[in-house]
C-alpha atoms as a PDB file:
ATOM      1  CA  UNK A   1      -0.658  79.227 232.206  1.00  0.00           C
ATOM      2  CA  UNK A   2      -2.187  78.676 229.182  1.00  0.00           C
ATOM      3  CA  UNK A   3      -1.108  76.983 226.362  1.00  0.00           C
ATOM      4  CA  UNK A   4      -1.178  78.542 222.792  1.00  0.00           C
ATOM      5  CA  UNK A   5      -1.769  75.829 219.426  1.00  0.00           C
ATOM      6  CA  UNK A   6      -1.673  77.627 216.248  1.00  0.00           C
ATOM      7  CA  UNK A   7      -2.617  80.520 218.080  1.00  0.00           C
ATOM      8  CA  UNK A   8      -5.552  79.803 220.002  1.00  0.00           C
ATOM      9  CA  UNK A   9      -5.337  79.562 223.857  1.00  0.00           C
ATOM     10  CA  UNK A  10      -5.963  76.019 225.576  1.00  0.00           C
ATOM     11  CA  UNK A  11      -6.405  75.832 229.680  1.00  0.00           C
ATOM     12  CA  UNK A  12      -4.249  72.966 231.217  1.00  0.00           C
ATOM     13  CA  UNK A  13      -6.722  72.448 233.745  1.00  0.00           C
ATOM     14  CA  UNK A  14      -8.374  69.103 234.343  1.00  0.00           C
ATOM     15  CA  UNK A  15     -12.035  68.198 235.562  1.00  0.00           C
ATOM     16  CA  UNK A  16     -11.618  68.988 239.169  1.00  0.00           C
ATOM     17  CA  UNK A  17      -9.313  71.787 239.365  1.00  0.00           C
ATOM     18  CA  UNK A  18     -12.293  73.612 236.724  1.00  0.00           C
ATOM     19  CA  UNK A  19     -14.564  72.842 238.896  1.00  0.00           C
ATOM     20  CA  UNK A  20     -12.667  74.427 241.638  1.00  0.00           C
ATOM     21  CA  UNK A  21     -11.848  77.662 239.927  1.00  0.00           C
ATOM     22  CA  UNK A  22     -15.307  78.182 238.380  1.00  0.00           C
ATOM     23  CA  UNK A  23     -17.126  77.546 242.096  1.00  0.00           C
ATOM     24  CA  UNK A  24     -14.824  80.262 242.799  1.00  0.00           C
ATOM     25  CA  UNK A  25     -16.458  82.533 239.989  1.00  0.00           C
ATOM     26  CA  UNK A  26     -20.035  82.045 240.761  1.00  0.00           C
ATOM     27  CA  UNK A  27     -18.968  83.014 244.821  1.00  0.00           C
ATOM     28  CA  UNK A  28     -17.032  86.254 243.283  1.00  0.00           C
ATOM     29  CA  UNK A  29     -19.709  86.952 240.863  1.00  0.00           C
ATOM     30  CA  UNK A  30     -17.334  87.020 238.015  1.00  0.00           C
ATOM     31  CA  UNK A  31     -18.749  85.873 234.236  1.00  0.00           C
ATOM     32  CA  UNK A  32     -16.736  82.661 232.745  1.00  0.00           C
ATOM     33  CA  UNK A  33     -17.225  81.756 229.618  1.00  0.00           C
ATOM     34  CA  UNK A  34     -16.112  78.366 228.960  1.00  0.00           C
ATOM     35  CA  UNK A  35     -15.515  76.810 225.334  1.00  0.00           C
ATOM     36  CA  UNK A  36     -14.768  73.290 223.890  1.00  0.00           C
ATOM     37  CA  UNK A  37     -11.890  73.593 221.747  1.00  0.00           C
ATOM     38  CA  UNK A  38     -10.948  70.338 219.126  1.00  0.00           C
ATOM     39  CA  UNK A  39      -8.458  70.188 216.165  1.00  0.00           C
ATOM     40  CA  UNK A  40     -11.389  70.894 213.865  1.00  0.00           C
ATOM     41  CA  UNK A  41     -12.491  74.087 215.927  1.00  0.00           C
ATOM     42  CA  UNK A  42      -8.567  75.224 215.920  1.00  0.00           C
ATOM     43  CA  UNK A  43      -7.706  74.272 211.869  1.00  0.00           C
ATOM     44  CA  UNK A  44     -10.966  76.721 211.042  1.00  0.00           C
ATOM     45  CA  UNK A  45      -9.444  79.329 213.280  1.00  0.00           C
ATOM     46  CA  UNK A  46      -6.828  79.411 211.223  1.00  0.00           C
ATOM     47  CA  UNK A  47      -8.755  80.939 207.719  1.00  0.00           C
ATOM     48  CA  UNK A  48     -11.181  82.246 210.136  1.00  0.00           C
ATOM     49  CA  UNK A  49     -10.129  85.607 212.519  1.00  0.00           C
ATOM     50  CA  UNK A  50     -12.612  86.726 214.075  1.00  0.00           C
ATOM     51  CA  UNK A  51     -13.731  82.894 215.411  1.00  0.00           C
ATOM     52  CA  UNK A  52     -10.217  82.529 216.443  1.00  0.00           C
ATOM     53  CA  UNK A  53     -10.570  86.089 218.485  1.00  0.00           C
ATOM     54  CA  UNK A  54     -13.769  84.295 219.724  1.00  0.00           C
ATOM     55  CA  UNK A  55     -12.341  81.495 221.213  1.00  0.00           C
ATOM     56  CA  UNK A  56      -9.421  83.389 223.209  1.00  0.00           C
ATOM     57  CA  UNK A  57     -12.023  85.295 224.302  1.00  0.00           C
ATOM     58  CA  UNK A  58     -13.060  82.944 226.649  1.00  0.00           C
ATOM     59  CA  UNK A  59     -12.353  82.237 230.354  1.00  0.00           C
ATOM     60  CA  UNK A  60     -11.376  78.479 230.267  1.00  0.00           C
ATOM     61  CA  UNK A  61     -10.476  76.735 227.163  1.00  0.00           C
ATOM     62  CA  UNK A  62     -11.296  73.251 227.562  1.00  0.00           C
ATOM     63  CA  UNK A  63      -8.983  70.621 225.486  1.00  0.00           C
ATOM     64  CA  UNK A  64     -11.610  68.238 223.931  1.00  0.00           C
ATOM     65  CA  UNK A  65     -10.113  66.248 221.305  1.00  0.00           C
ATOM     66  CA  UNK A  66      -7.016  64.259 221.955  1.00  0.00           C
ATOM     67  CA  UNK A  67      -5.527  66.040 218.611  1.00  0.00           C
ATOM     68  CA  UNK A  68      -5.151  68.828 221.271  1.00  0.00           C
ATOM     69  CA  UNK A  69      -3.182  66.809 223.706  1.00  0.00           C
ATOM     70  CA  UNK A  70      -0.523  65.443 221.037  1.00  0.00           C
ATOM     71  CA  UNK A  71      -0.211  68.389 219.931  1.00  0.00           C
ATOM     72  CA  UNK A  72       0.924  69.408 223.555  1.00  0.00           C
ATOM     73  CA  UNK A  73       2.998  66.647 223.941  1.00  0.00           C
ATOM     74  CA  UNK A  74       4.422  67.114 220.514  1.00  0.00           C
ATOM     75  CA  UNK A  75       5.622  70.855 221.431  1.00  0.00           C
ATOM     76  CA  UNK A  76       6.412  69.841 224.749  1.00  0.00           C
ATOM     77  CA  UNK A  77       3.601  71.033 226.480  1.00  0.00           C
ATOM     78  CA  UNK A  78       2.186  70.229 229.682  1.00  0.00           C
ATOM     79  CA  UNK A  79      -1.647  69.536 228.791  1.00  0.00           C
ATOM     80  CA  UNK A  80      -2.118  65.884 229.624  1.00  0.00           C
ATOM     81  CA  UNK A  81      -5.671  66.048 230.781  1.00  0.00           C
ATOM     82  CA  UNK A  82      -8.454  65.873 227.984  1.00  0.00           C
ATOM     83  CA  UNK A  83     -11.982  67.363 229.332  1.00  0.00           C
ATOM     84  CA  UNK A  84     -14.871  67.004 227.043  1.00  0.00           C
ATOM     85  CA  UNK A  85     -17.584  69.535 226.247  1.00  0.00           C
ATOM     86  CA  UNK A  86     -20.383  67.035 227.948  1.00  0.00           C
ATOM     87  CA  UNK A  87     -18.390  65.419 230.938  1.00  0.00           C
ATOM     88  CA  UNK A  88     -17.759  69.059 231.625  1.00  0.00           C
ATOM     89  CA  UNK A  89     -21.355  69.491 231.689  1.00  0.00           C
ATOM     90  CA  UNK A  90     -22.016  66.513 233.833  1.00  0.00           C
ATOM     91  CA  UNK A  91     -19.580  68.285 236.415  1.00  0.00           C
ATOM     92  CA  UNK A  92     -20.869  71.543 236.481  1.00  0.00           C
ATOM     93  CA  UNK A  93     -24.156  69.574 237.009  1.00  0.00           C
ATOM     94  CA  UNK A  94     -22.422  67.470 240.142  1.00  0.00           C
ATOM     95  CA  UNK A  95     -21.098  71.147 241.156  1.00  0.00           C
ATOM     96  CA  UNK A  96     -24.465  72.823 241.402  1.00  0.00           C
ATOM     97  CA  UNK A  97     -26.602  69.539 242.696  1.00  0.00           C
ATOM     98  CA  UNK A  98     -23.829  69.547 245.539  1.00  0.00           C
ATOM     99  CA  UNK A  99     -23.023  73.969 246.293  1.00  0.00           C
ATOM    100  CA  UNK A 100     -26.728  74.144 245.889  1.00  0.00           C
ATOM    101  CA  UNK A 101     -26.171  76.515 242.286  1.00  0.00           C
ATOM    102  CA  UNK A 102     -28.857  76.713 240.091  1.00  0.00           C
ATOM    103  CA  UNK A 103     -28.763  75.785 236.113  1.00  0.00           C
ATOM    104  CA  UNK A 104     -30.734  76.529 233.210  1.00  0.00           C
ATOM    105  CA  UNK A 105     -30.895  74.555 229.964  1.00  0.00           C
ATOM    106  CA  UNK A 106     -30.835  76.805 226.557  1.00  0.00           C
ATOM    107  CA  UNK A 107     -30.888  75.132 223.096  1.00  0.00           C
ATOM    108  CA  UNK A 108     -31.196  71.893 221.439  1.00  0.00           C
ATOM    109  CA  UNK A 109     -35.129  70.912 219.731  1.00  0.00           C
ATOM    110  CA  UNK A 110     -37.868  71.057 220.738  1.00  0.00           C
ATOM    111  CA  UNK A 111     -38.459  68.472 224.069  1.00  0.00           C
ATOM    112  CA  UNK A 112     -35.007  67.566 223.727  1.00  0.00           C
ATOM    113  CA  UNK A 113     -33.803  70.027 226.489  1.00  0.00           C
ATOM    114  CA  UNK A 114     -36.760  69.252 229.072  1.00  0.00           C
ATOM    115  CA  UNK A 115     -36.256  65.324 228.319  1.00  0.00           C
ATOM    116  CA  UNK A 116     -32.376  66.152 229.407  1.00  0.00           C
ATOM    117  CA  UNK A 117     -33.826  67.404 232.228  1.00  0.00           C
ATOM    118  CA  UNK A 118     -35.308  64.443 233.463  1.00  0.00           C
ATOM    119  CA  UNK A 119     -32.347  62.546 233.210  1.00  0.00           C
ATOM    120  CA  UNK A 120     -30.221  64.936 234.741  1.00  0.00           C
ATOM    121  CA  UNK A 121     -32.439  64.341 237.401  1.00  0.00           C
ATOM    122  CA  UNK A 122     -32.221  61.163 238.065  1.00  0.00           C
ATOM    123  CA  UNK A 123     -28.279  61.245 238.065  1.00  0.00           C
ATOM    124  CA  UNK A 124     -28.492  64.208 240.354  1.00  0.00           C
ATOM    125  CA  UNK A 125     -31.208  64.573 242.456  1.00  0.00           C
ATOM    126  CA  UNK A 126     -30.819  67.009 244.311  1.00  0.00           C
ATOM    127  CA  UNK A 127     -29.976  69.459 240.829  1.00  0.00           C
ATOM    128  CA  UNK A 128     -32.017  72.998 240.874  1.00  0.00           C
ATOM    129  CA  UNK A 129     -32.488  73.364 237.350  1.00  0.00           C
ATOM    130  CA  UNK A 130     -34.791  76.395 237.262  1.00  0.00           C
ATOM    131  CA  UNK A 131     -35.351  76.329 233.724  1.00  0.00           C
ATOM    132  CA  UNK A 132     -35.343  75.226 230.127  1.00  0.00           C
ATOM    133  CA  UNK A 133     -35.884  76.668 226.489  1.00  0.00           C
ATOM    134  CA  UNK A 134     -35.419  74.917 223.407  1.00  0.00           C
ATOM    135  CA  UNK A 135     -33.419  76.770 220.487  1.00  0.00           C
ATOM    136  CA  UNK A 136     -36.356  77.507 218.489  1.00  0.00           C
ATOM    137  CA  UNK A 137     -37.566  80.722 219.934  1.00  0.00           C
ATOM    138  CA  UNK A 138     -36.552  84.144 217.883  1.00  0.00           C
ATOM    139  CA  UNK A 139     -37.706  86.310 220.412  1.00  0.00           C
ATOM    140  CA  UNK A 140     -34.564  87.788 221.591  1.00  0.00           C
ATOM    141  CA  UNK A 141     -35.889  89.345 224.488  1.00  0.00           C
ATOM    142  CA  UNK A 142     -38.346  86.942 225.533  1.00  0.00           C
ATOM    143  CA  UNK A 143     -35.322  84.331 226.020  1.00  0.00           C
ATOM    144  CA  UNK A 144     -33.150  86.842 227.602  1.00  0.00           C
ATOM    145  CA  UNK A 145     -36.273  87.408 230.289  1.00  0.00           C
ATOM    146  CA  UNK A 146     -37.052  83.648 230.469  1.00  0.00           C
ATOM    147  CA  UNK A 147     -33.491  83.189 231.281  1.00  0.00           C
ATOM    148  CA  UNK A 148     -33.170  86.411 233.988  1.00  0.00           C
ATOM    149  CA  UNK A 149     -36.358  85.119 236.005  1.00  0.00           C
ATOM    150  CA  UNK A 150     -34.944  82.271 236.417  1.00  0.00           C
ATOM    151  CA  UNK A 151     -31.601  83.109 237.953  1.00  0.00           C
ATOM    152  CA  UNK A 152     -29.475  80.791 236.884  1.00  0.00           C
ATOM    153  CA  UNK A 153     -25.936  80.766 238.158  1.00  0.00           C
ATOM    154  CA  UNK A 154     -24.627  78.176 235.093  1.00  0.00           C
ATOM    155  CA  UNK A 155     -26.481  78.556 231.551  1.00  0.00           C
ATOM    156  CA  UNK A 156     -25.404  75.746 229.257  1.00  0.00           C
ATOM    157  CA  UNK A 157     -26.281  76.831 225.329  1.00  0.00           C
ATOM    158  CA  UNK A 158     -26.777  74.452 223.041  1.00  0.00           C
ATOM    159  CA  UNK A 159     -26.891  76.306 219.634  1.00  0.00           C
ATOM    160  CA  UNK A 160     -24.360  74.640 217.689  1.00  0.00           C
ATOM    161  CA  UNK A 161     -20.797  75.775 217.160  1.00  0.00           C
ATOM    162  CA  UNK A 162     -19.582  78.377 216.720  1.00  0.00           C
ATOM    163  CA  UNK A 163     -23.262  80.468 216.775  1.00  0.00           C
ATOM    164  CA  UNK A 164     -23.648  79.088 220.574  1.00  0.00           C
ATOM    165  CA  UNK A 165     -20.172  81.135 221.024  1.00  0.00           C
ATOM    166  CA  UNK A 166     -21.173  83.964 219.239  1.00  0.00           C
ATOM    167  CA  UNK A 167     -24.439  84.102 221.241  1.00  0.00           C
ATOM    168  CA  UNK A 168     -22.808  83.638 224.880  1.00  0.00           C
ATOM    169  CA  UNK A 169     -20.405  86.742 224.022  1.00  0.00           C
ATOM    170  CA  UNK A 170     -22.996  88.652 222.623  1.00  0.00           C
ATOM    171  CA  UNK A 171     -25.436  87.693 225.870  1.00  0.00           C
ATOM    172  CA  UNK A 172     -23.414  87.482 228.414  1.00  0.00           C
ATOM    173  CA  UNK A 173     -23.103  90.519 229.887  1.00  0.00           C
ATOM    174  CA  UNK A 174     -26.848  91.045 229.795  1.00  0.00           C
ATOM    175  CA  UNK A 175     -27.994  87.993 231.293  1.00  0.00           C
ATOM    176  CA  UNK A 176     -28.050  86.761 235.235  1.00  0.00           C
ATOM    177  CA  UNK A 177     -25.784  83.765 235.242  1.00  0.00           C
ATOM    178  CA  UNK A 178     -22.323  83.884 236.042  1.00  0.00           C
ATOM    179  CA  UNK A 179     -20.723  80.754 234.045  1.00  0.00           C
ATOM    180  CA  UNK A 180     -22.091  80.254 230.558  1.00  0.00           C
ATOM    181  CA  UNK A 181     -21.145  76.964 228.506  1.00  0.00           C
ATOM    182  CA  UNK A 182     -21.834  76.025 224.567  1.00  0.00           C
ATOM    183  CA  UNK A 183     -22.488  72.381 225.166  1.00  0.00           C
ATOM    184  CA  UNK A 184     -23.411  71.970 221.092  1.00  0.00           C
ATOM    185  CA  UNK A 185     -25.268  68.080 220.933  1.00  0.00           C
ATOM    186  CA  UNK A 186     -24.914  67.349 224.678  1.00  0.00           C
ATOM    187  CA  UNK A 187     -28.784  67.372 225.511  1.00  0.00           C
ATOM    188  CA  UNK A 188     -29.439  64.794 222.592  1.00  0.00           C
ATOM    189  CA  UNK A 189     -26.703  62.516 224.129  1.00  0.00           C
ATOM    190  CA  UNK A 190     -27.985  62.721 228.190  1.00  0.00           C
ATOM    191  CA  UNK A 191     -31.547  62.378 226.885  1.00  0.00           C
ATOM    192  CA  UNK A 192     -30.771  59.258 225.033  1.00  0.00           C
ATOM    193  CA  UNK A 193     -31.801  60.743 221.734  1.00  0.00           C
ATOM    194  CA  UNK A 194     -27.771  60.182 220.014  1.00  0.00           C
ATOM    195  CA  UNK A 195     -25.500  57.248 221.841  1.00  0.00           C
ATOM    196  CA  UNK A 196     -22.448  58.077 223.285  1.00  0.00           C
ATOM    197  CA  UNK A 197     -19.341  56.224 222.220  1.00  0.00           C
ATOM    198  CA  UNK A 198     -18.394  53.326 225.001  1.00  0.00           C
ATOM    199  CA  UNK A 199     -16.416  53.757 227.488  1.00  0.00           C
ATOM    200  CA  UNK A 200     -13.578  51.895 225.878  1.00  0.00           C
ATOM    201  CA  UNK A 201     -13.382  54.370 222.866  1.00  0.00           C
ATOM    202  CA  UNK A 202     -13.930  57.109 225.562  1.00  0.00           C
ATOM    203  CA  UNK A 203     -11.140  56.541 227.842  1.00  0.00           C
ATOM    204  CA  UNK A 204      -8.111  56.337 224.995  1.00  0.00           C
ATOM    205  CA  UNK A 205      -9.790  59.662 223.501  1.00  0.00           C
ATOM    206  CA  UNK A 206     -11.532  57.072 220.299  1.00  0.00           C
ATOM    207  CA  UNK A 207     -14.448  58.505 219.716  1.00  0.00           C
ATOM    208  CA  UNK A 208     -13.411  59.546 216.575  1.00  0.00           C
ATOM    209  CA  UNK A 209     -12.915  56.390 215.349  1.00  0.00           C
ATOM    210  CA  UNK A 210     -16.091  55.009 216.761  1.00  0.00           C
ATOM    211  CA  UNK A 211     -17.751  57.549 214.969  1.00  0.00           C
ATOM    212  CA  UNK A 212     -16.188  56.765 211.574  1.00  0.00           C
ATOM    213  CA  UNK A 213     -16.759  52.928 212.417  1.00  0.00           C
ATOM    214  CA  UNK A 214     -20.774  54.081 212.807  1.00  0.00           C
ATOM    215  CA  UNK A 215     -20.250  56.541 209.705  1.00  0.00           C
ATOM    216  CA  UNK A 216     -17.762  55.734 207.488  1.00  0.00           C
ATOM    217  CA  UNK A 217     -18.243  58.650 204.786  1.00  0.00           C
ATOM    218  CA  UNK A 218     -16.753  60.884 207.469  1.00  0.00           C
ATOM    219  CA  UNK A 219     -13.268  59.247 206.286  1.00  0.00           C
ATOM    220  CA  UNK A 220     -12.876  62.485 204.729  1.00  0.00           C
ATOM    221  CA  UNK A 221     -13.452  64.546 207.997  1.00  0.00           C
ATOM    222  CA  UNK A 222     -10.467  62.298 210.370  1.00  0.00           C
ATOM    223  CA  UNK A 223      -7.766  63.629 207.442  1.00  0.00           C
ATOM    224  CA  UNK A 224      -7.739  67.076 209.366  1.00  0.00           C
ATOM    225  CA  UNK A 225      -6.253  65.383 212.221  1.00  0.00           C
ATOM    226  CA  UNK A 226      -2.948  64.512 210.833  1.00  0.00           C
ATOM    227  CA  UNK A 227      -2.795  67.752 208.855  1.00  0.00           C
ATOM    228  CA  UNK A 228      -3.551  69.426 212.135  1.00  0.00           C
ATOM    229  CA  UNK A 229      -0.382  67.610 213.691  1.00  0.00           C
ATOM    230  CA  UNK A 230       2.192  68.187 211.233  1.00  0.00           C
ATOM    231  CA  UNK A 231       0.968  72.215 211.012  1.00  0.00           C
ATOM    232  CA  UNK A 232       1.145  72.548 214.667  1.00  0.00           C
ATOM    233  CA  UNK A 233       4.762  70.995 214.787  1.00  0.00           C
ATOM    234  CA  UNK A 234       5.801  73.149 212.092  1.00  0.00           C
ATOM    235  CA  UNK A 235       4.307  76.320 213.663  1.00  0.00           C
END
């Protein structure tokens, strides 16, 4: 059952019972659409409609931020779990190298997607990934054929949020896979281009912090989280 946060859906789900449900959807042919959804992502939902309607819209609302999780725990929820956009990604990855599903990269610059590639391969060799495309090309047709002959079963998008959204929804139906992910910077992090935060920051849900340690004029930025606290507790 999913949870609602100032009225946009969250799944409770962790990484392996995802993983579970969406092998399930690729066997029954049925489209998922599966979205990253963060206290930032939620607070602009809340002056913006139609990107709220967008985010229910999809299949599995993934809880990446731990704003999300207090917020759960605050309202006595049962989300406990916090799955991020790219460890999501790394799953999926783990799914297809191991059920023998195919994957196609979509988005990011120019070399940045085929240089994810390569590392992707060396984590998981035995990963089909039948094709890549950077982010660059207009042709709207053109991508949607690139993408097609390939036959992907999982398309990650990385277009930036919320256009990568906007572009699965508007794609989806048209396009071969059957799971469909907007994985915003993920291909700059696995390539090595952007580093990660350390595990240390990444295990008590810090990267936040790590990233205002690296960048402090985002001070400005971490006041949504509190804000985003005390609205959800009143709501």
């Amino acid at each position: 059952m999913k949870e609602k946060i100032l009225g946009v859906s969250v799944s409770p789900f962790n990484y392996e019972e995802l993983c579970e449900l969406i092998l399930q959807d690729i066997e029954a042919k049925r489209k998922a659409f599966i979205v990253a959804i963060n206290p930032e992502k939620i607070m602009k939902a809340q002056e913006d409609k139609e990107l709220q309607e967008l985010l229910n819209k999809a299949t599995y609302q993934i809880p990446d931020g731990i704003g999300v999780i207090l917020a759960s725990k605050l309202k006595g929820g049962k989300i406990r779990s916090r799955v991020t956009g790219i460890d999501m990604m790394l799953n999926l990855c783990e799914l297809a190298a191991k059920h023998n599903k195919k994957i196609f990269l979509y988005g990011g610059k120019p070399g940045v997607a085929e240089a994810a590639k390569e590392k992707l391969l060396d984590q998981f060799p035995r990963l089909n990934i039948s094709g890549v495309l950077n982010g660059y090309e207009k042709d709207i047709n053109l991508i949607r054929k690139t993408i097609n002959d390939a036959k992907p079963d999982i398309l990650f998008v990385a277009l930036g949020s919320p256009r990568q959204e906007y572009w699965i929804v508007d794609n989806m139906d048209l396009l071969h896979p059957t799971v469909f992910q907007g994985v915003g910077g993920s291909y700059d992090v696995i390539s090595g281009n952007i580093n990660r935060a350390p595990q240390s920051f990444q295990r008590f849900g810090l990267e936040w912090l790590y990233r205002l340690m690296k960048e402090p004029w985002r001070w400005k930025r971490q006041l949504l989280l509190p804000k985003f606290l005390i609205r959800s507790l009143k709501r």
